[in-house]
Protein backbone atom coordinates (compact mmCIF):
# COMPACT_ATOMS: atom_id res chain seq x y z
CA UNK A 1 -110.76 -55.56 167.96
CA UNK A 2 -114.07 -55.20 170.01
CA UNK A 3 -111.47 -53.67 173.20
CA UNK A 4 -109.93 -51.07 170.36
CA UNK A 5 -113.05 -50.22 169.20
CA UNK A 6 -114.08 -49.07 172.82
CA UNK A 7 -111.12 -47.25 173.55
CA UNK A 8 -111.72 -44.85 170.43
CA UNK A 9 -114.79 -44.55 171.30
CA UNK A 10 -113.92 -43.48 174.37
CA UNK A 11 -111.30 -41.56 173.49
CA UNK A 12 -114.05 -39.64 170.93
CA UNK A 13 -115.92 -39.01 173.88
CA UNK A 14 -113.53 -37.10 175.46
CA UNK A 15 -112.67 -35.06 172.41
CA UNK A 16 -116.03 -34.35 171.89
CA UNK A 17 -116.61 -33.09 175.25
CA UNK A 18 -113.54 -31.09 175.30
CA UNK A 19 -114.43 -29.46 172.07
CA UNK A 20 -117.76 -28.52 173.33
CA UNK A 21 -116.27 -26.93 176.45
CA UNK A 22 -114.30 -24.97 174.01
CA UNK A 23 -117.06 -24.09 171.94
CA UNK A 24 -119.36 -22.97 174.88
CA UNK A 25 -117.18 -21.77 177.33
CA UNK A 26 -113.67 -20.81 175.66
CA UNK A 27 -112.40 -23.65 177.82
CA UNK A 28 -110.14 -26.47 176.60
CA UNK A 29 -110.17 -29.27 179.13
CA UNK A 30 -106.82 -30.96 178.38
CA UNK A 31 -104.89 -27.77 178.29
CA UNK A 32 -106.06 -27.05 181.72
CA UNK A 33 -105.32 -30.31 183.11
CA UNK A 34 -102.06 -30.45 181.79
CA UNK A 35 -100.99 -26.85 182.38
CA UNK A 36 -100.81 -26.07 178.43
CA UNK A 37 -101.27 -26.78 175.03
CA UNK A 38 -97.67 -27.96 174.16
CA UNK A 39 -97.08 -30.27 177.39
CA UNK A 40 -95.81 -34.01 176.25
CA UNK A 41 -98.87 -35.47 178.06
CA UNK A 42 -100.98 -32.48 176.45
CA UNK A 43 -99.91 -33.68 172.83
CA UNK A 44 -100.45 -37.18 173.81
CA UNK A 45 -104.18 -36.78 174.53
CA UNK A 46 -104.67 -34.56 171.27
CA UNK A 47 -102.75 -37.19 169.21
CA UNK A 48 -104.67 -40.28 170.63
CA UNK A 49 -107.91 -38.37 170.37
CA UNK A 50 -107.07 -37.38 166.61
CA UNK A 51 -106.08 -41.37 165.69
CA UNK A 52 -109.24 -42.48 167.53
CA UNK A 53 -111.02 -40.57 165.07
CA UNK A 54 -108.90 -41.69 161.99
CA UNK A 55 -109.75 -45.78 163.38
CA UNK A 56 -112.83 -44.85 163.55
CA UNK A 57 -113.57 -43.45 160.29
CA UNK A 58 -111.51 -46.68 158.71
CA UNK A 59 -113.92 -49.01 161.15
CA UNK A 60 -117.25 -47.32 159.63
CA UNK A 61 -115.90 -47.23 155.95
CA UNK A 62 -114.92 -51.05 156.08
């Protein structure tokens, strides 16, 4: 569980910075990596970003 654990966090990490980016400077760091917002690897990153968050909210809670 411990090696889980870091990959969300890492994963959070990245979200977090990418939202900031976004926030700041109107620039969304996956989307220009993957050339767009509805690329396969593009929906990948947003998906494993979003259930990082979701383990992580279940890991706090119990």
């Amino acid at each position: 569980m411990k090696i889980l654990t870091s990959i969300a966090s890492i994963l959070l990490i990245i979200g977090a910075i990418n939202w900031g980016l976004v926030g700041l400077f109107n620039l969304d760091l996956v989307e220009a990596v993957f050339r767009g917002r509805d690329t396969a690897a593009a929906r990948i990153i947003y998906s494993l970003v979003g259930l990082a968050g979701v383990y992580t909210i279940l890991y706090l809670l119990f």
